[in-house]
Protein backbone atom coordinates (compact mmCIF):
# COMPACT_ATOMS: atom_id res chain seq x y z
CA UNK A 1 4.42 -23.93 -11.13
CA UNK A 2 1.79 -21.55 -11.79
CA UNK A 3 1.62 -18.36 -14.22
CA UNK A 4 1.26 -15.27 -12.51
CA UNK A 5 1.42 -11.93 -13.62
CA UNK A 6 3.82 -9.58 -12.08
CA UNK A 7 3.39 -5.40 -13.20
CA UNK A 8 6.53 -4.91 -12.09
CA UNK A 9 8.60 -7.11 -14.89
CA UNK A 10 5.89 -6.43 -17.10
CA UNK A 11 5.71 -10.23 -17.96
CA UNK A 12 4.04 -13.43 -16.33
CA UNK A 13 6.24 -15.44 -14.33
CA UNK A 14 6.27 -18.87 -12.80
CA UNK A 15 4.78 -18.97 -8.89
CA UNK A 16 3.75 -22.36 -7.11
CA UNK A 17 0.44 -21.00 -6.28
CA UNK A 18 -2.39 -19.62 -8.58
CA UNK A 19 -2.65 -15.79 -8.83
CA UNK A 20 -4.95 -14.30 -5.83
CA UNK A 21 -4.27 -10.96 -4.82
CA UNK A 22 -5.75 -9.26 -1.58
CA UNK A 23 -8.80 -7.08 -1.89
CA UNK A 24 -5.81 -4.20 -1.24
CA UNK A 25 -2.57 -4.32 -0.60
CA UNK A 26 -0.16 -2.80 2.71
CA UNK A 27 2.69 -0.74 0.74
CA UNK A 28 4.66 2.40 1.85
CA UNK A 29 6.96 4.65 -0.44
CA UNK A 30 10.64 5.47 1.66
CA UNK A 31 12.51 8.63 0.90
CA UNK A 32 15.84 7.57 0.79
CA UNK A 33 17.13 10.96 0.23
CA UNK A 34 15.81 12.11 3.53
CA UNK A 35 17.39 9.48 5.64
CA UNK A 36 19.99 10.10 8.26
CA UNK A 37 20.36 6.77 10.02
CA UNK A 38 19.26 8.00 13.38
CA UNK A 39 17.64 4.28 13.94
CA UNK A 40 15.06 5.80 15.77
CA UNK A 41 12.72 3.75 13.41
CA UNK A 42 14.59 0.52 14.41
CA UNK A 43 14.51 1.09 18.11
CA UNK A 44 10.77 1.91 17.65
CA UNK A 45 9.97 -1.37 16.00
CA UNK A 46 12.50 -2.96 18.46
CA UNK A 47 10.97 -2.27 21.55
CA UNK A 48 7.64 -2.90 20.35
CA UNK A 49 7.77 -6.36 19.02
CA UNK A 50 11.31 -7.85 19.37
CA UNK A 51 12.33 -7.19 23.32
CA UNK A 52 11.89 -11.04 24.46
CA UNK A 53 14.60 -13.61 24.56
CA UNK A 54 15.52 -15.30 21.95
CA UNK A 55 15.17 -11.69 19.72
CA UNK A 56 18.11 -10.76 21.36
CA UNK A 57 19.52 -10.22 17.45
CA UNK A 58 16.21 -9.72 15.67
CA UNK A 59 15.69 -7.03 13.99
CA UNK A 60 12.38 -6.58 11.99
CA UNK A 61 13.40 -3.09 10.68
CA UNK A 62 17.04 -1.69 9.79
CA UNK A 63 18.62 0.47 8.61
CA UNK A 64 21.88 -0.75 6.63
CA UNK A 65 24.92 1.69 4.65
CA UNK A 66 24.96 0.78 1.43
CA UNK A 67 26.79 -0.03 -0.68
CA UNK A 68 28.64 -2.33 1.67
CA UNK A 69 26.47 -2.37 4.87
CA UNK A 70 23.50 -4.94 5.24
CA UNK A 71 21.45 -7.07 8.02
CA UNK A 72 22.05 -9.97 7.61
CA UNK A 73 25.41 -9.04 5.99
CA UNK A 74 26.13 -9.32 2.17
CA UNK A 75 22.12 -10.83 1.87
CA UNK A 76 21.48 -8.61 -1.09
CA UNK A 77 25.33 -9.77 -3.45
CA UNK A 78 24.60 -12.85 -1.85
CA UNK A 79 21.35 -13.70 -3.49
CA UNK A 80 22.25 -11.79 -6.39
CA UNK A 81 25.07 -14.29 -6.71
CA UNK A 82 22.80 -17.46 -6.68
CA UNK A 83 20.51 -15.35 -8.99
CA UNK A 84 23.82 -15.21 -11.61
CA UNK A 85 23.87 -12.78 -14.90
CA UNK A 86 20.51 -11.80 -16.36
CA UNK A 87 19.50 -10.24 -19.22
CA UNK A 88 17.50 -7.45 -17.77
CA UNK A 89 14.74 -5.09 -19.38
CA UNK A 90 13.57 -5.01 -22.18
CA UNK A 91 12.81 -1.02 -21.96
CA UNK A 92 11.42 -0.55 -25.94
CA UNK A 93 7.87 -1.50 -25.16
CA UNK A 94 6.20 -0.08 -22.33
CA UNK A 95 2.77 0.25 -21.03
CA UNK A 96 1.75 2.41 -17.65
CA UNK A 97 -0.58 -0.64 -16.59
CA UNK A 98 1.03 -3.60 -17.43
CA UNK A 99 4.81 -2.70 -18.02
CA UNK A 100 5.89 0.61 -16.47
CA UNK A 101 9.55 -0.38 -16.82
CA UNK A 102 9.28 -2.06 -19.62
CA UNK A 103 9.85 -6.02 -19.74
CA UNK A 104 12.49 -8.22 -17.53
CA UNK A 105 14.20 -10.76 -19.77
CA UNK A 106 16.00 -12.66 -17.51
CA UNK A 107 15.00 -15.49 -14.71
CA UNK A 108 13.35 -14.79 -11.09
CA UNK A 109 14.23 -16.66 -8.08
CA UNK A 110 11.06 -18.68 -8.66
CA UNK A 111 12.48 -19.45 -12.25
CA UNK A 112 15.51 -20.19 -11.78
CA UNK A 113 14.91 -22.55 -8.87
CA UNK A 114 13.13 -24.87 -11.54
CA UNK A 115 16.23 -25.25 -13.63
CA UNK A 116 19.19 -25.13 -10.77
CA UNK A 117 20.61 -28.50 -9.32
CA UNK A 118 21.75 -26.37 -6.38
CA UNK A 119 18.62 -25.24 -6.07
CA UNK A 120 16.67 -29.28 -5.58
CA UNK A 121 13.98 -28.99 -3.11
CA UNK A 122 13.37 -25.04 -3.38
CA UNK A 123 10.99 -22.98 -4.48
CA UNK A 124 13.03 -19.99 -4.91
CA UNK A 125 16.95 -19.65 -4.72
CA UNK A 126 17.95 -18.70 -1.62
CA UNK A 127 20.22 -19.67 1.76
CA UNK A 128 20.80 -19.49 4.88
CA UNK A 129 22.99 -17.19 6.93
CA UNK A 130 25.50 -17.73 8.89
CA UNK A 131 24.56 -17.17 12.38
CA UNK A 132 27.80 -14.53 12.74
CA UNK A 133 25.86 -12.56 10.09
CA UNK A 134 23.37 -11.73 12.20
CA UNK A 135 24.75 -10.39 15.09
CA UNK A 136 24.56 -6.44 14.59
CA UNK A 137 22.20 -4.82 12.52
CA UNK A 138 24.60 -1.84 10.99
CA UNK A 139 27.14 -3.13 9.61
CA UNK A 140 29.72 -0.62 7.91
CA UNK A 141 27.73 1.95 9.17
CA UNK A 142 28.77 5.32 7.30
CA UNK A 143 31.33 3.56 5.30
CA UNK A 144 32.36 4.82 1.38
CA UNK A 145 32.32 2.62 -1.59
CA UNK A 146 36.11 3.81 -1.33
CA UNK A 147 38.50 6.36 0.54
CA UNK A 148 39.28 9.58 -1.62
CA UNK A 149 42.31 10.52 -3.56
CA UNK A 150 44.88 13.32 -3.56
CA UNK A 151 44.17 15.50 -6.89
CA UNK A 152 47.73 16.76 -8.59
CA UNK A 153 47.33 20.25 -6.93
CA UNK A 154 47.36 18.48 -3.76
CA UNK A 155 43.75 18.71 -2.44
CA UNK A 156 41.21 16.07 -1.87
CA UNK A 157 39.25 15.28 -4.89
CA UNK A 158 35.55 16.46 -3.91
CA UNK A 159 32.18 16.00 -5.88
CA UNK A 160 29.16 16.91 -7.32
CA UNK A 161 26.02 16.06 -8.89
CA UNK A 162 24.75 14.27 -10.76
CA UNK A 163 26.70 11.59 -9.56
CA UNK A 164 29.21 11.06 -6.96
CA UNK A 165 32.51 9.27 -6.99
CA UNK A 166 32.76 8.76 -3.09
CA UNK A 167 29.27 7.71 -2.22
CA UNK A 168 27.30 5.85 0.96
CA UNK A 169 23.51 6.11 1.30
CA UNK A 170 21.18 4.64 4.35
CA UNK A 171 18.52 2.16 3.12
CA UNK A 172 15.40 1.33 5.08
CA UNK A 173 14.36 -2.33 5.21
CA UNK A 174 11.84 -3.74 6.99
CA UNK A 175 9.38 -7.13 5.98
CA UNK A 176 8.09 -6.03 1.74
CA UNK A 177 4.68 -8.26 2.33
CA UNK A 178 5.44 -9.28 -1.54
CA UNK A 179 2.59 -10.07 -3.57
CA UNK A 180 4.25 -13.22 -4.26
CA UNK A 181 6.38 -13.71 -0.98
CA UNK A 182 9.36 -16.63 -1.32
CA UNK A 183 8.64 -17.27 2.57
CA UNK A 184 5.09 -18.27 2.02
CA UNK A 185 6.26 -20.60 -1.61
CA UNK A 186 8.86 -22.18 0.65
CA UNK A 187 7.55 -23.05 3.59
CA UNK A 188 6.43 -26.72 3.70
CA UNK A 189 3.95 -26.63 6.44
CA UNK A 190 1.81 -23.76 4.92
CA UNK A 191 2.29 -21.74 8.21
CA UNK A 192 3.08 -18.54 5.96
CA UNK A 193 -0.49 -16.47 4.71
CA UNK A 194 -1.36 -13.86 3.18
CA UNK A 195 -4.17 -11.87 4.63
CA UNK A 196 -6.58 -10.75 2.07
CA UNK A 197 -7.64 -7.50 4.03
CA UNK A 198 -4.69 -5.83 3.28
CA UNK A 199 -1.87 -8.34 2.13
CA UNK A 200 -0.07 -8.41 5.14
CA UNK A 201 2.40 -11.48 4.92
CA UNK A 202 2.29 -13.45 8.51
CA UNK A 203 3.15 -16.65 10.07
CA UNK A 204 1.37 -19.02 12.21
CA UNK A 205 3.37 -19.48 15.00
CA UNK A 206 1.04 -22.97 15.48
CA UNK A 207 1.57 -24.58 12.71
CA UNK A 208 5.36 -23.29 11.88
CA UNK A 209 8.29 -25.85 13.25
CA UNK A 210 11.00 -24.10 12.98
CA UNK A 211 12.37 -25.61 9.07
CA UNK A 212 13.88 -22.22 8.41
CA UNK A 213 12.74 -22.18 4.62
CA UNK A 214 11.06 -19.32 5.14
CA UNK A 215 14.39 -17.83 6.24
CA UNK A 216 16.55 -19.50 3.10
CA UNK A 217 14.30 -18.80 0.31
CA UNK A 218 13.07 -15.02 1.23
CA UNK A 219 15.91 -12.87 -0.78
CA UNK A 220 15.71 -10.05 1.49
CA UNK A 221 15.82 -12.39 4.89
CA UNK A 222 13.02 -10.70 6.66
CA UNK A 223 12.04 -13.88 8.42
CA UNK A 224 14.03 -14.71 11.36
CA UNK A 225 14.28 -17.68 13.80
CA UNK A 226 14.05 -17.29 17.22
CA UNK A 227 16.37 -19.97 18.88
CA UNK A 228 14.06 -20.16 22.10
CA UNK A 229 10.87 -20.90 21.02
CA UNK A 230 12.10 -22.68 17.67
CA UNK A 231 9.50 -20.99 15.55
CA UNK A 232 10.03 -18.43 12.70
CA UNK A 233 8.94 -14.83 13.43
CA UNK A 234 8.91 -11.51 11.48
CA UNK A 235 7.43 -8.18 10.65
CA UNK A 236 3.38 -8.37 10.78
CA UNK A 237 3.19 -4.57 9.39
CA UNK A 238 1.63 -3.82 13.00
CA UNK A 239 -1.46 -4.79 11.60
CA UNK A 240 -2.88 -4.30 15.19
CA UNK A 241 -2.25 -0.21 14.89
CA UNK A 242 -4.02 -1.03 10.83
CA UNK A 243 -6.87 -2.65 12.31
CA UNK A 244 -7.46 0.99 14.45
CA UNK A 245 -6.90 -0.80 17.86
CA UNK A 246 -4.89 1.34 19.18
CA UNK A 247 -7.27 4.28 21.31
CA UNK A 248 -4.95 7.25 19.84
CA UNK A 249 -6.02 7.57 16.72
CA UNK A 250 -9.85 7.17 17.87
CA UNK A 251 -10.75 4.65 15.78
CA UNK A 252 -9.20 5.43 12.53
CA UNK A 253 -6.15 2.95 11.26
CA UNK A 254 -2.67 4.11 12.06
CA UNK A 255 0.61 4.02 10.55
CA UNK A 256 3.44 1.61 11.82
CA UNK A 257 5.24 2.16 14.20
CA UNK A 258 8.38 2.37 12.60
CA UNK A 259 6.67 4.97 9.78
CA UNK A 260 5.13 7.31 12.96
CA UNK A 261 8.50 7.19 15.00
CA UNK A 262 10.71 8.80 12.42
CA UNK A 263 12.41 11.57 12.97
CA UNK A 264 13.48 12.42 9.21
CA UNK A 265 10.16 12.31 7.86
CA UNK A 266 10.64 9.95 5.22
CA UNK A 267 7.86 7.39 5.53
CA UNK A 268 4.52 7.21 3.58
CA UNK A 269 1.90 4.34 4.45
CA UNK A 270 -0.75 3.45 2.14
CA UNK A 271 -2.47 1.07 -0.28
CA UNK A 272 -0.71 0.44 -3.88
CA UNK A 273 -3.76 -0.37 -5.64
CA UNK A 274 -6.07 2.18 -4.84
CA UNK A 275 -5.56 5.33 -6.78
CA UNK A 276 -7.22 7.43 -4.30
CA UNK A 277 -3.52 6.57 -2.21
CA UNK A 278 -1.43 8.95 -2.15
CA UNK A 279 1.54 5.69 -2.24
CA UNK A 280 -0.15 4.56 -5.70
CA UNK A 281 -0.02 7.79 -7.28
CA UNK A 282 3.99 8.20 -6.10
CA UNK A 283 4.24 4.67 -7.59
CA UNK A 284 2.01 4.27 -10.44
CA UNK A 285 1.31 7.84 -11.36
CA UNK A 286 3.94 10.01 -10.86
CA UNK A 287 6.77 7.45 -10.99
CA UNK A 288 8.87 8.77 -8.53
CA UNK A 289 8.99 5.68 -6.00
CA UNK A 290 10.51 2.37 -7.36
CA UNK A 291 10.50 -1.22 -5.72
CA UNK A 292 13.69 -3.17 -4.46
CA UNK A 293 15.43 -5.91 -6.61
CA UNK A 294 12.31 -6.51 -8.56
CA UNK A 295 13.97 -9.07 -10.52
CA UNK A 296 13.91 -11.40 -7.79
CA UNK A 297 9.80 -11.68 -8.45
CA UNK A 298 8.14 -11.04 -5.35
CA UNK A 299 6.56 -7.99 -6.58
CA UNK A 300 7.74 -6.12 -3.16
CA UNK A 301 5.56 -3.57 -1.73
CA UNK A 302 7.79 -0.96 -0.03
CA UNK A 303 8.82 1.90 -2.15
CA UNK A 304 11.83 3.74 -2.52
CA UNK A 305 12.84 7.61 -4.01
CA UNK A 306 16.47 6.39 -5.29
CA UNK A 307 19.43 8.89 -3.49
CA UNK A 308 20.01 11.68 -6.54
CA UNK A 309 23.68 11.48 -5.82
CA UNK A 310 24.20 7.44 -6.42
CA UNK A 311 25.66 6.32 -9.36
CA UNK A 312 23.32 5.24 -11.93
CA UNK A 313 24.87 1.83 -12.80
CA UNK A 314 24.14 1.07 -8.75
CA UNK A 315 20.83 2.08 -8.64
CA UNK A 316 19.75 0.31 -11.83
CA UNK A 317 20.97 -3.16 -10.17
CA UNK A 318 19.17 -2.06 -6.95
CA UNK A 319 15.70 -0.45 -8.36
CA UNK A 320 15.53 -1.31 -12.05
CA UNK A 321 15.38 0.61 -15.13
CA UNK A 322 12.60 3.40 -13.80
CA UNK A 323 15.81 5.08 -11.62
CA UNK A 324 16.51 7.98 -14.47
CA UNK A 325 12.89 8.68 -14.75
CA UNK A 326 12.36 8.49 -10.69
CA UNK A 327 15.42 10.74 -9.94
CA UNK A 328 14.51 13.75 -12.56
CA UNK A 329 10.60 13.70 -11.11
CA UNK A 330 12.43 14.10 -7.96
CA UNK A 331 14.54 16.70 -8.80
CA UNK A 332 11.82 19.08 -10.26
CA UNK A 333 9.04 17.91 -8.91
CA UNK A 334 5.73 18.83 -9.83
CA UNK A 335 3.22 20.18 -8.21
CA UNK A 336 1.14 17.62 -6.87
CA UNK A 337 4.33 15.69 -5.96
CA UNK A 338 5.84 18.87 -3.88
CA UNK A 339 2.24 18.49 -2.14
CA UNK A 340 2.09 14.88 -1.64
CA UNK A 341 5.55 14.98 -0.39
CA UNK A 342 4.49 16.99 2.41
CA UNK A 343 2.68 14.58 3.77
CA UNK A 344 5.27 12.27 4.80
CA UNK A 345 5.78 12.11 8.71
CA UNK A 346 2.34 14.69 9.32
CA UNK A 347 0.35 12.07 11.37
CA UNK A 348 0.10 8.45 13.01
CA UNK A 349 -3.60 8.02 10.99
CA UNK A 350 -3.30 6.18 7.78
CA UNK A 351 -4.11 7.98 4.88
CA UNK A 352 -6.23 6.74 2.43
CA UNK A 353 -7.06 9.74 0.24
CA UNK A 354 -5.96 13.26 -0.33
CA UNK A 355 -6.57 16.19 -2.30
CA UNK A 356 -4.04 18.50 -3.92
CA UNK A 357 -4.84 22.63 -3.60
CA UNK A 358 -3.42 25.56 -4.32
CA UNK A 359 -1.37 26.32 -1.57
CA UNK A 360 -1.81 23.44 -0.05
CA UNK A 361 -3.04 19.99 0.87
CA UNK A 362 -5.38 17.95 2.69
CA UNK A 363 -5.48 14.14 3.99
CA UNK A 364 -8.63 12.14 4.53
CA UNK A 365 -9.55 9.15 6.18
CA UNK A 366 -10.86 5.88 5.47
CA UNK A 367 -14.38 7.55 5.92
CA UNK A 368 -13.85 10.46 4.17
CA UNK A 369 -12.96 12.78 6.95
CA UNK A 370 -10.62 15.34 7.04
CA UNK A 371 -7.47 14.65 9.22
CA UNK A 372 -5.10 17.34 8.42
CA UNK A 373 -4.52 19.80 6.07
CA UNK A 374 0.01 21.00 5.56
CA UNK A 375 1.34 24.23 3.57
CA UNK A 376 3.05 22.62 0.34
CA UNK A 377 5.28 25.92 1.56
CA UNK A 378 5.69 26.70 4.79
CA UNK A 379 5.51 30.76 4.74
CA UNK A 380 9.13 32.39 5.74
CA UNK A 381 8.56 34.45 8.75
CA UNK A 382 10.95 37.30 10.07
CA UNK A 383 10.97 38.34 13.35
CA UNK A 384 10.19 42.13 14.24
CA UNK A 385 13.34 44.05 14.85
CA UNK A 386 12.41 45.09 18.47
CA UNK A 387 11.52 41.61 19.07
CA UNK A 388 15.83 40.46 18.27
CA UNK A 389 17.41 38.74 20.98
CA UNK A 390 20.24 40.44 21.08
CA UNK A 391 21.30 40.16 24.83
């Protein structure tokens, strides 16, 4: 094993392969909050890329209820089970570079897989699912952590912030292209690579046979086997639309199709180390955009703003210790976050820069162009009196 250094436990961990990151990397922040589970985003990516036989039950993105709902079902308690107790963070001695959320104590998958004896032949804990677990992509769709109770004076018990009792919240998965992906450490014939023009995780459908490490030792089980042609497929970040292929956008790169397609608004695209992005400054700046399970040690690359109504013990499992911090930039916002928030869901061209105004703010290209520039507040307009519809 290799030493590798990972921001987001603030530590260097163990990794099979040397350190060698991409000249940028593919990332996107999701708004949780926003979400309504419409799946428009999943039928998007669906009929895209996964409408051939043998995808039947593929599903690159989902959307999955939490805290009970997930595709393939129980992946996340599942892996955190093989994972076992950890110490956590260390949350004393930060740095903004290095250690934004201070320093993980306990063992990754890639760790833990060196000391396991269930874990002989791995590179990273994992397993396979069950075929059954696959078979629908929403499970316990809209379903509580638990029913409520009668209150003495005979009414429902209700709720409020900060935290809820009763809770449910819709999270967004699709493939994290991790900066140190378990699919490419596990697969044994090397057909997993990371492409060092934007860190998009893919596999060679040539060389793969079908082993199905890939699909054991990724904790979030974004590879999936296709039964017909016996190969392992997953989400390639439509690095066609990123590569500006597609005529729309005229020759500028363009967002996934899963980030264009939804309806909430609740998708940002972008790089996570450039600072000009406005994903990096969500992430790295303003703090307000955390990754999932980092203690696993893939150093994922899609984002999430943590649901404000959660209860904090949850989220800390599920985002880490920067959840208190991300929820109260949320909340009251600052300025340049109201205006970068504005422009999630504005337009299918990727945007690589972006500059914050007044009243206002604009989104550039990859050549410096302007694409678009959005209202941080839309004005309130009232209609005339004589123009009332009141027929």
């Amino acid at each position: 094993m290799a030493k590798v250094y990972n921001w987001q436990l603030g530590r260097e961990m163990e990794y099979p392969y040397e350190d060698n990151r991409p000249k940028r990397q593919f990332a996107a922040v999701f708004n949780i909050n926003r979400c309504i589970a419409c799946q428009t985003c999943t039928m998007a990516c669906k009929s895209a890329w996964t409408f051939n036989k043998g995808q039947e039950f593929m599903w690159w993105n989902n959307v999955e209820t939490k805290p009970f709902g997930g595709y393939p079902q129980s992946w996340d308690s599942k892996t955190l089970t093989l994972l076992g107790p950890q110490k956590g963070y260390d949350t004393s001695n930060k740095d903004d570079q290095k250690a934004p959320y201070g320093v993980y104590k306990g063992e990754t998958l890639f760790e833990k897989a060196t000391k396991s004896i269930e874990a002989s032949g791995q590179q990273a804990v994992g397993y396979v699912p069950e075929d059954k677990e696959w078979r629908v992509p929403n499970f316990y769709e809209d379903t509580a952590n638990r029913a409520p109770k009668y209150r003495e004076d005979g009414l429902l018990e209700g709720a409020s912030l900060p935290e809820h009792d009763i809770f449910f919240f819709y999270l967004q998965r699709i493939c994290n292209h991790c900066t140190y992906p378990a699919c490419l450490a596990g697969c044994p014939r090397k057909a997993i690579y990371k492409r060092q023009e934007d860190g998009i995780v893919l596999i060679d459908q040539k060389r793969c046979r079908g082993y199905r490490k890939c699909v054991e030792q990724c904790p979030y089980k974004k590879p999936m086997y296709n039964g017909n042609t016996r190969v392992s497929e997953k989400c390639i970040a439509c690095y066609p639309r990123l590569e500006a292929r597609d005529p729309l956008t005229e020759g500028d790169p363009m967002i996934t199709r899963c980030i264009s397609a939804c309806v909430g608004k609740i998708r940002l695209q972008g790089w996570i180390d450039d600072p000009a992005s406005p994903v990096h400054t969500m992430v790295r700046k303003l703090k307000v955009a955390l990754p999932l399970y980092p203690q696993f040690g893939t150093e994922p690359n899609v984002y999430y703003i943590p649901p404000r109504w959660v209860p904090r013990k949850h989220l800390h499992q599920m985002f880490g210790p920067g959840v208190d911090e991300a929820i109260a930039n949320y909340t009251k916002p600052s300025h340049d976050l109201l205006a970068i928030l504005q422009l999630f869901g504005v337009t299918q061209k990727l945007i690589f820069s972006y500059k914050v105004n007044a009243d206002s703010i604009t989104a550039y290209n990859k050549d410096g162009k302007e694409i678009m520039t959005v209202p941080i507040d839309e004005p309130v307009i009232v209609r005339p009196e004589k123009h009332l519809n009141i027929t």
